[in-house]
PDB file of N, CA and C in Angstrom:
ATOM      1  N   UNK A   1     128.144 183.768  26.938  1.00  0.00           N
ATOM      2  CA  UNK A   1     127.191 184.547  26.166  1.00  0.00           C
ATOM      3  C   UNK A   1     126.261 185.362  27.049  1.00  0.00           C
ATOM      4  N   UNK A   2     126.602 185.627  28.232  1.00  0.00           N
ATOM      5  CA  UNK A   2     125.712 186.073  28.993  1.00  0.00           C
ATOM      6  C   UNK A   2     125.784 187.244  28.449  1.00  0.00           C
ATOM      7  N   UNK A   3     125.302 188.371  28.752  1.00  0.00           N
ATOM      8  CA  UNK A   3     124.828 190.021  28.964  1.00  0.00           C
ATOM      9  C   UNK A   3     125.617 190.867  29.574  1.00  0.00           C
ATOM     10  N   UNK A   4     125.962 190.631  31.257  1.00  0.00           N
ATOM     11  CA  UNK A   4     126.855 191.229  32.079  1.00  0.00           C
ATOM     12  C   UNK A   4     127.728 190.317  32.697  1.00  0.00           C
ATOM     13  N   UNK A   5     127.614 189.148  32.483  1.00  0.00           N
ATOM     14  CA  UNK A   5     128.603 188.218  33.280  1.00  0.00           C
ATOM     15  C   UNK A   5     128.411 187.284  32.102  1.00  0.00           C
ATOM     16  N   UNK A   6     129.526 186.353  32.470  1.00  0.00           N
ATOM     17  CA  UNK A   6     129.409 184.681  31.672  1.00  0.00           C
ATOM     18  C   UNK A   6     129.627 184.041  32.504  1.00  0.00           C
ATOM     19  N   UNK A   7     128.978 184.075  34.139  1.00  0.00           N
ATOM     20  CA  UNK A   7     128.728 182.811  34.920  1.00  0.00           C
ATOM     21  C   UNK A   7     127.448 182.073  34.464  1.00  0.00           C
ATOM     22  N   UNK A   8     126.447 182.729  33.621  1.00  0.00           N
ATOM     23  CA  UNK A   8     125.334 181.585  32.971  1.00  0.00           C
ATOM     24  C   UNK A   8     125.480 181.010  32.070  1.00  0.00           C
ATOM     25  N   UNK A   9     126.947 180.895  31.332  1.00  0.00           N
ATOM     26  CA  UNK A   9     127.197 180.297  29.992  1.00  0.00           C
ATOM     27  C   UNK A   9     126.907 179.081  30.096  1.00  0.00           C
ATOM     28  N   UNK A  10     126.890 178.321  31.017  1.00  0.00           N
ATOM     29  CA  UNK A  10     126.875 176.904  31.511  1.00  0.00           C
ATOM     30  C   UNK A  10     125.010 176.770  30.775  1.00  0.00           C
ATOM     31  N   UNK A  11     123.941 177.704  31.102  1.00  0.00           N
ATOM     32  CA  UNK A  11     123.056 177.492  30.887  1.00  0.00           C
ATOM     33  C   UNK A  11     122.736 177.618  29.698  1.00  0.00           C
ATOM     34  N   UNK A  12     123.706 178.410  28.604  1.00  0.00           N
ATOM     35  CA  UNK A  12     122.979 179.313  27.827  1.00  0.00           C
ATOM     36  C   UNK A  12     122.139 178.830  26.257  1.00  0.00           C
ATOM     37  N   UNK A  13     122.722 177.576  26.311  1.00  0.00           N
ATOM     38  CA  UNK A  13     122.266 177.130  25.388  1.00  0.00           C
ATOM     39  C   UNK A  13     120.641 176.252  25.683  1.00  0.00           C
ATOM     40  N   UNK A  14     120.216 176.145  26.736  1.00  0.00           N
ATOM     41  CA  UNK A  14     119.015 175.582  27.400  1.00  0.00           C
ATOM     42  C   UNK A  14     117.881 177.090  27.269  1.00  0.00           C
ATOM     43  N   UNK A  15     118.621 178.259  27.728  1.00  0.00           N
ATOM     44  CA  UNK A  15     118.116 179.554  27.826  1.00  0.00           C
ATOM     45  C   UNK A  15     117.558 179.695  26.503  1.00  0.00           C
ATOM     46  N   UNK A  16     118.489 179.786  25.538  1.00  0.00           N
ATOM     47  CA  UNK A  16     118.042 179.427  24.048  1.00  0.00           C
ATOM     48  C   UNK A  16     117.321 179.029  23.438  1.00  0.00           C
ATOM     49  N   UNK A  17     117.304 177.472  23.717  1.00  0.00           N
ATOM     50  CA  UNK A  17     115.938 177.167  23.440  1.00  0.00           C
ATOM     51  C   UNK A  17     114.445 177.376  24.101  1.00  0.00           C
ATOM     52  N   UNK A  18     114.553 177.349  25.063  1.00  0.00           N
ATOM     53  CA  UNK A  18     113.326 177.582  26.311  1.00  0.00           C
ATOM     54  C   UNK A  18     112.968 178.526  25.310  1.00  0.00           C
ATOM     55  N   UNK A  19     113.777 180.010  25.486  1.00  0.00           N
ATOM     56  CA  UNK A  19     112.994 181.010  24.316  1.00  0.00           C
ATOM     57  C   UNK A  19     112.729 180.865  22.980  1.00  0.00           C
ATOM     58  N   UNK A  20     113.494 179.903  22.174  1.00  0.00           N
ATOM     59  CA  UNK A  20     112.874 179.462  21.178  1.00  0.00           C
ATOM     60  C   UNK A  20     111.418 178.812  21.251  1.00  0.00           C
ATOM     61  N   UNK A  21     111.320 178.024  22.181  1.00  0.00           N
ATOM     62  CA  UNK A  21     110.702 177.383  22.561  1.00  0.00           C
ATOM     63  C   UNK A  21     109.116 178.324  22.769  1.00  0.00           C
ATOM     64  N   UNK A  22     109.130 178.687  23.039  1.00  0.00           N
ATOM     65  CA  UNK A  22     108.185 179.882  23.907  1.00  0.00           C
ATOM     66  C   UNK A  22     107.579 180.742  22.439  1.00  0.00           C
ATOM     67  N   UNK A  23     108.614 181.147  21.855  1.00  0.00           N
ATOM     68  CA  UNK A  23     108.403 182.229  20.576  1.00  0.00           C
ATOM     69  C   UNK A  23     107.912 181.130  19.702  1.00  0.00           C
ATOM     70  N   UNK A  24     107.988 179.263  19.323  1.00  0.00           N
ATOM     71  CA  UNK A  24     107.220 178.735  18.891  1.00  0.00           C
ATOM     72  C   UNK A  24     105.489 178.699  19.204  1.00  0.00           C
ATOM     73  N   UNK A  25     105.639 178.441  20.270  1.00  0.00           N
ATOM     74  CA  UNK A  25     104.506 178.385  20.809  1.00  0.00           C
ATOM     75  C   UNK A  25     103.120 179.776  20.769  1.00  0.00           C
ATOM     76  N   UNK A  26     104.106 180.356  21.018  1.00  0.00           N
ATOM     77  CA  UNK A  26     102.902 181.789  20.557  1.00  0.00           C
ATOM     78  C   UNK A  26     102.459 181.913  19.321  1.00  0.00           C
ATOM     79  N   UNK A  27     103.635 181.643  18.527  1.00  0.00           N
ATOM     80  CA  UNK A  27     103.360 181.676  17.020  1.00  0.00           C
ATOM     81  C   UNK A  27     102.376 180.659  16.775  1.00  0.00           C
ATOM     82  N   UNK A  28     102.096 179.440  17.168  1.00  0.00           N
ATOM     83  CA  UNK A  28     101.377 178.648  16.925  1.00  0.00           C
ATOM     84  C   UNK A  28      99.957 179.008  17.303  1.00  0.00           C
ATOM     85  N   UNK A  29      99.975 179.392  18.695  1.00  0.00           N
ATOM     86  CA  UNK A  29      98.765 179.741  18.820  1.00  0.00           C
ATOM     87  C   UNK A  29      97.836 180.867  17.903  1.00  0.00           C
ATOM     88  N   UNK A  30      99.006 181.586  17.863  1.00  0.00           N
ATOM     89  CA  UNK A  30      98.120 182.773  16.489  1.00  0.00           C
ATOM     90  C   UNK A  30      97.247 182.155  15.677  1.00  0.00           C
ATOM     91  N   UNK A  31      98.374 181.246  14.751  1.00  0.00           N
ATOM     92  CA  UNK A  31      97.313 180.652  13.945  1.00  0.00           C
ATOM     93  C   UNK A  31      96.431 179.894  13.871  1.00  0.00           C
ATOM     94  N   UNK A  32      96.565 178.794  15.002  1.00  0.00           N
ATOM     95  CA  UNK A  32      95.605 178.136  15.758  1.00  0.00           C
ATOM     96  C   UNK A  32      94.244 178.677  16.134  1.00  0.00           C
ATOM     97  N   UNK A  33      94.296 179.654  16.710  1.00  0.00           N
ATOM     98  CA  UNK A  33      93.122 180.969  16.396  1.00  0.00           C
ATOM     99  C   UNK A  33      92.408 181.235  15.448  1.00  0.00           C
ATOM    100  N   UNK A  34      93.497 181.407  14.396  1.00  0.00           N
ATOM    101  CA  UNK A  34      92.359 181.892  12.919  1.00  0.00           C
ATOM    102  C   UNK A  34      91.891 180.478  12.204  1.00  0.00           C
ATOM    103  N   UNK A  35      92.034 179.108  12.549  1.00  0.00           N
ATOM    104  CA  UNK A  35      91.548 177.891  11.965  1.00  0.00           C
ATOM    105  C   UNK A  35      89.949 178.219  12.413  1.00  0.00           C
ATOM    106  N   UNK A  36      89.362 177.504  11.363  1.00  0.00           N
ATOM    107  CA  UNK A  36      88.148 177.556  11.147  1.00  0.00           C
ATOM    108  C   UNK A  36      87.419 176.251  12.418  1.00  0.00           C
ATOM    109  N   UNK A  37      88.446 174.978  13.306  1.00  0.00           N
ATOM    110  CA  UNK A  37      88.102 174.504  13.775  1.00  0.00           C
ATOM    111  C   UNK A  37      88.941 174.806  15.627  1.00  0.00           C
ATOM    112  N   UNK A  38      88.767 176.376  15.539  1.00  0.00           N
ATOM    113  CA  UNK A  38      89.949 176.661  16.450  1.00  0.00           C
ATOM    114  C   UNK A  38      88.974 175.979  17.658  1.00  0.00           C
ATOM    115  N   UNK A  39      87.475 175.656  18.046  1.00  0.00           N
ATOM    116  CA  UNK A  39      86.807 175.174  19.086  1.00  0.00           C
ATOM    117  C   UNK A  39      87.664 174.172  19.536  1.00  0.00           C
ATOM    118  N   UNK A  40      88.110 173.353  18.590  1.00  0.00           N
ATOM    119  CA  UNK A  40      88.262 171.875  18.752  1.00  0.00           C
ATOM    120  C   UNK A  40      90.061 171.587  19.311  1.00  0.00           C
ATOM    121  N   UNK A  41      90.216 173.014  19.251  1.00  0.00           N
ATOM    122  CA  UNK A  41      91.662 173.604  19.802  1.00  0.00           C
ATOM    123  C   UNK A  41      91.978 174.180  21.034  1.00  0.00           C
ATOM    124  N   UNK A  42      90.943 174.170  21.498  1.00  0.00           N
ATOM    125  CA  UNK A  42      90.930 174.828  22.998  1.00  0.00           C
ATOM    126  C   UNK A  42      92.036 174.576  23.715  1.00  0.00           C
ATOM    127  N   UNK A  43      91.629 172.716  24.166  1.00  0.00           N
ATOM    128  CA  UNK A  43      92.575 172.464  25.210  1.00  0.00           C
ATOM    129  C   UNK A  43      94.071 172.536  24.552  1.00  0.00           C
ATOM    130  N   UNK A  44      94.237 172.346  23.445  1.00  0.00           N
ATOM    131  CA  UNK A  44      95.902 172.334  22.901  1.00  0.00           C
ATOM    132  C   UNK A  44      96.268 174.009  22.413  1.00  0.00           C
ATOM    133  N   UNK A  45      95.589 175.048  22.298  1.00  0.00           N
ATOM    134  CA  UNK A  45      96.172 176.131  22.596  1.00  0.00           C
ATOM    135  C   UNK A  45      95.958 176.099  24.443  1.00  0.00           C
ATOM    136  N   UNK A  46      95.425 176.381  25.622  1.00  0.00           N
ATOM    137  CA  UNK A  46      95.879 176.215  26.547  1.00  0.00           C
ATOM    138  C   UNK A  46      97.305 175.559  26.845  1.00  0.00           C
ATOM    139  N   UNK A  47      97.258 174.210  26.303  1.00  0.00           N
ATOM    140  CA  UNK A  47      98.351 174.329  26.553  1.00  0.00           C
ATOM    141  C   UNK A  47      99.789 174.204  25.927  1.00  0.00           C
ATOM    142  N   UNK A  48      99.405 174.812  25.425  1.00  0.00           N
ATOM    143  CA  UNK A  48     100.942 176.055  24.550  1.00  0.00           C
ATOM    144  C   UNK A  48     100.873 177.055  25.239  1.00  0.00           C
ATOM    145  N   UNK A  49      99.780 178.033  25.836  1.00  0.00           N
ATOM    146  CA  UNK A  49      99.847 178.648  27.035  1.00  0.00           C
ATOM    147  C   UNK A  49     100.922 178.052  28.202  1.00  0.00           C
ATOM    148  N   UNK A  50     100.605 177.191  28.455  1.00  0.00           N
ATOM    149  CA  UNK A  50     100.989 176.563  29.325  1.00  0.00           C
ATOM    150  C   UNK A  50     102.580 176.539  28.932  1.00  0.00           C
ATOM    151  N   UNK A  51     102.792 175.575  28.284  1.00  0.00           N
ATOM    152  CA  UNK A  51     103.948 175.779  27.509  1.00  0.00           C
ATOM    153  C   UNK A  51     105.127 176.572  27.589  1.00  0.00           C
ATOM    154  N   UNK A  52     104.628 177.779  26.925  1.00  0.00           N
ATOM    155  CA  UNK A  52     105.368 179.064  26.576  1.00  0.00           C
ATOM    156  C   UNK A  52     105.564 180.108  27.988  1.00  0.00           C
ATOM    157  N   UNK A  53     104.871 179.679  28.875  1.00  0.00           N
ATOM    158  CA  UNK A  53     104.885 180.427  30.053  1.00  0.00           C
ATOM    159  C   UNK A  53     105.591 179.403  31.063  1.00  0.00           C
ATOM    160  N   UNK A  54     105.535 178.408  31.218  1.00  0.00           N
ATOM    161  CA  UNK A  54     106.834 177.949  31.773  1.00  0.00           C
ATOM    162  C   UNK A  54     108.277 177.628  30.978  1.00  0.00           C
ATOM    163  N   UNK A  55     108.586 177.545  29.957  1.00  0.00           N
ATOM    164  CA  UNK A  55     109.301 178.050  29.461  1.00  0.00           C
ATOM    165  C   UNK A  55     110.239 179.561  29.697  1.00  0.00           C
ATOM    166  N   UNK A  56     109.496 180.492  29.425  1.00  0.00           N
ATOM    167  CA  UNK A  56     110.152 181.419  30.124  1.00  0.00           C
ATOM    168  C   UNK A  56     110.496 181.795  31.546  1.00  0.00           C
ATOM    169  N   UNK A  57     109.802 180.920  31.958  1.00  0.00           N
ATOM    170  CA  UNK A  57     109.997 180.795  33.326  1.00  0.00           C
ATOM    171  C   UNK A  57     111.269 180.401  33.898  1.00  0.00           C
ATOM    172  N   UNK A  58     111.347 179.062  33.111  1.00  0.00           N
ATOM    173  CA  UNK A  58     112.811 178.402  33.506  1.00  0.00           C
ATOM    174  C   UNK A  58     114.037 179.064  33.044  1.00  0.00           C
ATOM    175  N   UNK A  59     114.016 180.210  31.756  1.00  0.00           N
ATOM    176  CA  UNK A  59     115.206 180.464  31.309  1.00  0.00           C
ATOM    177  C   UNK A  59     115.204 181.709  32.706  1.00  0.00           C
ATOM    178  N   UNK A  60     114.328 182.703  33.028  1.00  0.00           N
ATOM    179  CA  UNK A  60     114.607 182.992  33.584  1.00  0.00           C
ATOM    180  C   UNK A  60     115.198 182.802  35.244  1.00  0.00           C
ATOM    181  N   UNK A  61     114.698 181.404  35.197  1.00  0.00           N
ATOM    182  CA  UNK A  61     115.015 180.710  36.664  1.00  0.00           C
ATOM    183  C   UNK A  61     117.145 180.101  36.266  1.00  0.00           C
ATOM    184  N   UNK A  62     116.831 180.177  35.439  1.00  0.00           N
ATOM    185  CA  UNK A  62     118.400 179.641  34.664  1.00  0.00           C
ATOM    186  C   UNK A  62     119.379 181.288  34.626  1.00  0.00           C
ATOM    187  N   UNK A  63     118.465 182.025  34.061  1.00  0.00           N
ATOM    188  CA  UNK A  63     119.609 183.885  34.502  1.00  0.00           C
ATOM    189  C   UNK A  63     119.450 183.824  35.382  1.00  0.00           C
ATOM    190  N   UNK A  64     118.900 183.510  36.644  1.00  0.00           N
ATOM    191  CA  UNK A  64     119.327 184.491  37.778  1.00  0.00           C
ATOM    192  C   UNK A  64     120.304 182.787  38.486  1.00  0.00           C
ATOM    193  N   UNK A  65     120.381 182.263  38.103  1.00  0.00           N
ATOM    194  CA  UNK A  65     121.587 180.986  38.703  1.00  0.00           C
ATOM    195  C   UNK A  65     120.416 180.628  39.902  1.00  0.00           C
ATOM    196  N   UNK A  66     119.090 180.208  39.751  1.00  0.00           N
ATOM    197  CA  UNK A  66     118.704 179.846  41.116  1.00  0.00           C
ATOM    198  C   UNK A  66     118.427 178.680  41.694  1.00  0.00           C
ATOM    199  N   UNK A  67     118.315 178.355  42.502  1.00  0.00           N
ATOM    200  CA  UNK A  67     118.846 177.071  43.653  1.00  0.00           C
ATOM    201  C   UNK A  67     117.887 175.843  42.949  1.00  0.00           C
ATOM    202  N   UNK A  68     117.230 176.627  41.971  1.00  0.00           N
ATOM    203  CA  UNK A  68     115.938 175.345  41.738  1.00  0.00           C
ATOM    204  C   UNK A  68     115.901 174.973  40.175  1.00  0.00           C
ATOM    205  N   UNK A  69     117.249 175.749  39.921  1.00  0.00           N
ATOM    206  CA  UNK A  69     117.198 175.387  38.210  1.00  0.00           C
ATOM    207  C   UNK A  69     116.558 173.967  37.774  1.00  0.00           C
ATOM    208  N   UNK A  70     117.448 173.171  38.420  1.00  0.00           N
ATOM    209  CA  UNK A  70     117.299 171.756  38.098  1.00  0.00           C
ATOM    210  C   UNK A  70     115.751 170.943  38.300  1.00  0.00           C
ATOM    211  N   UNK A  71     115.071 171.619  39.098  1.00  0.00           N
ATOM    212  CA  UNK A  71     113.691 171.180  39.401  1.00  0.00           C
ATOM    213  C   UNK A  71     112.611 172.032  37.895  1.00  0.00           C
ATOM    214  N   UNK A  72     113.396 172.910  38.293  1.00  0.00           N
ATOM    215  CA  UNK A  72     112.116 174.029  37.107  1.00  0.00           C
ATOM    216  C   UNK A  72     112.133 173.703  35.678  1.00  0.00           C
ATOM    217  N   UNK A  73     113.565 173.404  35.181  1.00  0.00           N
ATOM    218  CA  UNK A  73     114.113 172.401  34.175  1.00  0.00           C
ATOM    219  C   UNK A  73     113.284 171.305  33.804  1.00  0.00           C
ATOM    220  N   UNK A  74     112.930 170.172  35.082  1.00  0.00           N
ATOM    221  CA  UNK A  74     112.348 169.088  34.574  1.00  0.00           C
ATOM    222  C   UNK A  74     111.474 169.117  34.356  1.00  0.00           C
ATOM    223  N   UNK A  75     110.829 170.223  35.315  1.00  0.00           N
ATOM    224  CA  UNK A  75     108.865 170.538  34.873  1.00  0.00           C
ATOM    225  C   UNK A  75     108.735 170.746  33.583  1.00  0.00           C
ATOM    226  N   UNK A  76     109.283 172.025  33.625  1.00  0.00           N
ATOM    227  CA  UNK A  76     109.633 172.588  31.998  1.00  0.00           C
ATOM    228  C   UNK A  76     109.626 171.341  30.804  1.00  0.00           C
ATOM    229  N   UNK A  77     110.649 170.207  31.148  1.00  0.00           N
ATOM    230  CA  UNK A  77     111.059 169.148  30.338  1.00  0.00           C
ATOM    231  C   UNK A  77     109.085 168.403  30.089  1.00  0.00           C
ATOM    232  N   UNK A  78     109.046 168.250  30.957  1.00  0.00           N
ATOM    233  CA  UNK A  78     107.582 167.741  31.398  1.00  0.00           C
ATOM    234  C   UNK A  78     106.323 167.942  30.403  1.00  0.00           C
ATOM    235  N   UNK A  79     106.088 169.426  30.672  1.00  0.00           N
ATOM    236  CA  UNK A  79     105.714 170.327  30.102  1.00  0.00           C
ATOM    237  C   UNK A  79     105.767 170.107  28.627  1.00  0.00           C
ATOM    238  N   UNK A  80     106.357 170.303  28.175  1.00  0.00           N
ATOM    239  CA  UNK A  80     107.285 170.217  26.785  1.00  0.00           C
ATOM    240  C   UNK A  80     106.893 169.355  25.796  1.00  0.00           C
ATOM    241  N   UNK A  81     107.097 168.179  26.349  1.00  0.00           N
ATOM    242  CA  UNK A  81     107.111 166.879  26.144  1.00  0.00           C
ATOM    243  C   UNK A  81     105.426 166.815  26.085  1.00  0.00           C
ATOM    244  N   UNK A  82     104.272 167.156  26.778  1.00  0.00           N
ATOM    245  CA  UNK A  82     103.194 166.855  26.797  1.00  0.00           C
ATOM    246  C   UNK A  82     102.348 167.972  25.271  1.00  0.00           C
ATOM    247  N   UNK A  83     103.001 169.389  25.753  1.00  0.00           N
ATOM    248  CA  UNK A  83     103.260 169.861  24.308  1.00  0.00           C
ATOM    249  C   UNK A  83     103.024 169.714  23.067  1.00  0.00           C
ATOM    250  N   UNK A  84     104.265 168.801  22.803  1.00  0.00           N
ATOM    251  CA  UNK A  84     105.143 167.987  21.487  1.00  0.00           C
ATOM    252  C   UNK A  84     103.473 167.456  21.172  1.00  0.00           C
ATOM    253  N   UNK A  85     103.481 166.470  21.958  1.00  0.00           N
ATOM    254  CA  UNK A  85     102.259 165.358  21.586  1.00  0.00           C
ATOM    255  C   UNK A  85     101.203 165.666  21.302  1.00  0.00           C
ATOM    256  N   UNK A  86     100.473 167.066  21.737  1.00  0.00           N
ATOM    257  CA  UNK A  86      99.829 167.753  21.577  1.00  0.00           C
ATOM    258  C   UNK A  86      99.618 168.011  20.343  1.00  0.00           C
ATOM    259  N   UNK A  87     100.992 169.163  20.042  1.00  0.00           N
ATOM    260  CA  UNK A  87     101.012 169.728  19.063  1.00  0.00           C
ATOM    261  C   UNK A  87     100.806 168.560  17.552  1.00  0.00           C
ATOM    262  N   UNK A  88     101.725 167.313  18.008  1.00  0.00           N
ATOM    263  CA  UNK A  88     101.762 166.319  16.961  1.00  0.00           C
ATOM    264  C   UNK A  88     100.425 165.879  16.238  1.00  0.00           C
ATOM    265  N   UNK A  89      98.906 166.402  17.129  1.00  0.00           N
ATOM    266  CA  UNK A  89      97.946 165.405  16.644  1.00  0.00           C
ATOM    267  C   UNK A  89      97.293 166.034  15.768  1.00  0.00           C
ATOM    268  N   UNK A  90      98.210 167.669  15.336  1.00  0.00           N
ATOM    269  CA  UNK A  90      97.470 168.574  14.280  1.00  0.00           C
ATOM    270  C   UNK A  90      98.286 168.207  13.152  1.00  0.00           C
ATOM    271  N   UNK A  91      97.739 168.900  12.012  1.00  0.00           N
ATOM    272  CA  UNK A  91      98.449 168.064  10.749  1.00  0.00           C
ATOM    273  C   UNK A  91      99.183 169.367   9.863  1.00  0.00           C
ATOM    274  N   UNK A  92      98.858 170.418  10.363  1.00  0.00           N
ATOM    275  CA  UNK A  92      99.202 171.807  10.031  1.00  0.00           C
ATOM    276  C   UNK A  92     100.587 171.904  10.092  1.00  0.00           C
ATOM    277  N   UNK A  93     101.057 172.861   9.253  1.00  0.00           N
ATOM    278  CA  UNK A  93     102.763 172.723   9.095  1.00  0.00           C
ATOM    279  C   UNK A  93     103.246 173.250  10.094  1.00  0.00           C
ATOM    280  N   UNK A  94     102.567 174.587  10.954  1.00  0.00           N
ATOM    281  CA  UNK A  94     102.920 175.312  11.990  1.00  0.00           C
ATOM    282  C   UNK A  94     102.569 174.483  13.331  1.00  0.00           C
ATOM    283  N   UNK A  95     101.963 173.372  13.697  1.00  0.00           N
ATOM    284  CA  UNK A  95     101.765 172.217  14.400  1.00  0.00           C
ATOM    285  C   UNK A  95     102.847 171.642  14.795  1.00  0.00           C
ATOM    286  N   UNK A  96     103.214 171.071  13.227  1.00  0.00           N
ATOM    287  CA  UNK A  96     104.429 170.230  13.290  1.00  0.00           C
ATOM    288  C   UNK A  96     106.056 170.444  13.675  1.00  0.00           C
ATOM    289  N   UNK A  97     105.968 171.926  13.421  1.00  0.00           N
ATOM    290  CA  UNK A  97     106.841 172.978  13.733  1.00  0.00           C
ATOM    291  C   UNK A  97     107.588 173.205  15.584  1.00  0.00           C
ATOM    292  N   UNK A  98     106.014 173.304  15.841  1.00  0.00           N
ATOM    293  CA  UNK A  98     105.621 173.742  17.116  1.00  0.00           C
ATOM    294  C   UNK A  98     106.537 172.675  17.962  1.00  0.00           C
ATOM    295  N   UNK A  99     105.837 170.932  17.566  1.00  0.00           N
ATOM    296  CA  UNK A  99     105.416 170.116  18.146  1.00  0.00           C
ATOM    297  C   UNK A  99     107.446 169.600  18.012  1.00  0.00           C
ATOM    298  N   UNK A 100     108.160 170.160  16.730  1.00  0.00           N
ATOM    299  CA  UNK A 100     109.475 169.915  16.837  1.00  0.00           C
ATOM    300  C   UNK A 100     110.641 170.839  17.862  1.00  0.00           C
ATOM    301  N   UNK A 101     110.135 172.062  18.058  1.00  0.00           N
ATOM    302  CA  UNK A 101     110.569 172.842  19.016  1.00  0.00           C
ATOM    303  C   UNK A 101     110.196 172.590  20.212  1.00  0.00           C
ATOM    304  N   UNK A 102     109.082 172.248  20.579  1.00  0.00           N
ATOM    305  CA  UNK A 102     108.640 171.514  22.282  1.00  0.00           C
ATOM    306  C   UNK A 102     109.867 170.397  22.288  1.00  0.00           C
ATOM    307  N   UNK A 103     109.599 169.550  21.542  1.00  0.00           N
ATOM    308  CA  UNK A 103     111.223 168.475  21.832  1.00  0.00           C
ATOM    309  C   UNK A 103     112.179 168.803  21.933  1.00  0.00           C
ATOM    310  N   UNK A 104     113.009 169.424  21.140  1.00  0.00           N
ATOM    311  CA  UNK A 104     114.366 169.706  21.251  1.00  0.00           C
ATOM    312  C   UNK A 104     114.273 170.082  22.568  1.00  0.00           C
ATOM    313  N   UNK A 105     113.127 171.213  23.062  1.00  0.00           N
ATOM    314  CA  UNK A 105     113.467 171.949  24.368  1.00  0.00           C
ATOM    315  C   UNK A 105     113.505 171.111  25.165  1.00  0.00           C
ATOM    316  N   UNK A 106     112.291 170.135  25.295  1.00  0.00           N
ATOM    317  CA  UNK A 106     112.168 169.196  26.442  1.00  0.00           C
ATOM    318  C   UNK A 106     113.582 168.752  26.476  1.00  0.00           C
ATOM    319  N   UNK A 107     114.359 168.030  25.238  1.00  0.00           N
ATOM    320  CA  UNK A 107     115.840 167.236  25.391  1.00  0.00           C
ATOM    321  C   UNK A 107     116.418 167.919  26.422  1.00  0.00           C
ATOM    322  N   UNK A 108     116.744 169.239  25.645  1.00  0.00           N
ATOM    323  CA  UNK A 108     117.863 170.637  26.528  1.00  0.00           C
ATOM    324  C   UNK A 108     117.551 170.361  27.863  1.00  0.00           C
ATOM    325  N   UNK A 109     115.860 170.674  27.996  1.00  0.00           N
ATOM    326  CA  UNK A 109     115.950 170.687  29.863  1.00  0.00           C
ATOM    327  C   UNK A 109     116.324 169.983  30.390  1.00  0.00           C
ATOM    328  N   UNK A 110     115.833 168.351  30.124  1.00  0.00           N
ATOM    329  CA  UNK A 110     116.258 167.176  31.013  1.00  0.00           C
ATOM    330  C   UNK A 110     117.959 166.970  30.948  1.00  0.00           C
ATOM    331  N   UNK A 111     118.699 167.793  30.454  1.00  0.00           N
ATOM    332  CA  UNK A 111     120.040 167.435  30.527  1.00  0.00           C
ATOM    333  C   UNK A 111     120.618 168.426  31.348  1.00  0.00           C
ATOM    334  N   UNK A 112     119.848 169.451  31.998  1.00  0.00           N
ATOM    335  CA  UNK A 112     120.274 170.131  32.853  1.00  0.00           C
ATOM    336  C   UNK A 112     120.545 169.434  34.529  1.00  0.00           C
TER     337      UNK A 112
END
């Protein structure tokens, strides 16, 4: 499924989610923003910041085939996973959303 080659097919379904992953996370933060208790949201939009920017990080560390996939992967997994839990302690449907797309991704990475 690659673009110009299918030597990243191996990745592509990790690539996938990472950007799913990422396009959750922004979305969340939007609305996270317009809550009336967005103060009390600080540190858990940071990190969906956080989040969504290593995330793309790794898919792109996954297109270019580089020597550190497997390290950037687990952070990513890491990441993810701290996320999820995050996201879990809101009760909002776009929370819960969020907090189900951080997992799956985290799964994907650590199986890289």
């Amino acid at each position: 499924m690659g673009v110009v080659t299918n030597s990243t097919d191996k990745y592509q379904t990790c690539i996938d989610e990472c950007n799913k992953c990422a396009q959750a996370c922004h979305e969340c933060i939007k609305l996270c923003l317009e809550k009336p208790d967005v103060s009390a949201r600080k540190d858990h939009i940071k990190m969906m910041m956080g989040c969504a920017s290593i995330c793309k990080e790794a898919a792109c560390f996954m297109e270019m085939e580089s020597a550190h996939v497997k390290e950037i992967c687990q952070l990513c997994a890491f990441i993810c996973d701290e996320c999820s839990s995050s996201c879990a302690q809101f009760q909002d449907d776009h929370c819960q959303k969020c907090a189900a797309e951080c997992k799956k991704c985290a799964s994907e990475c650590r199986s890289m």
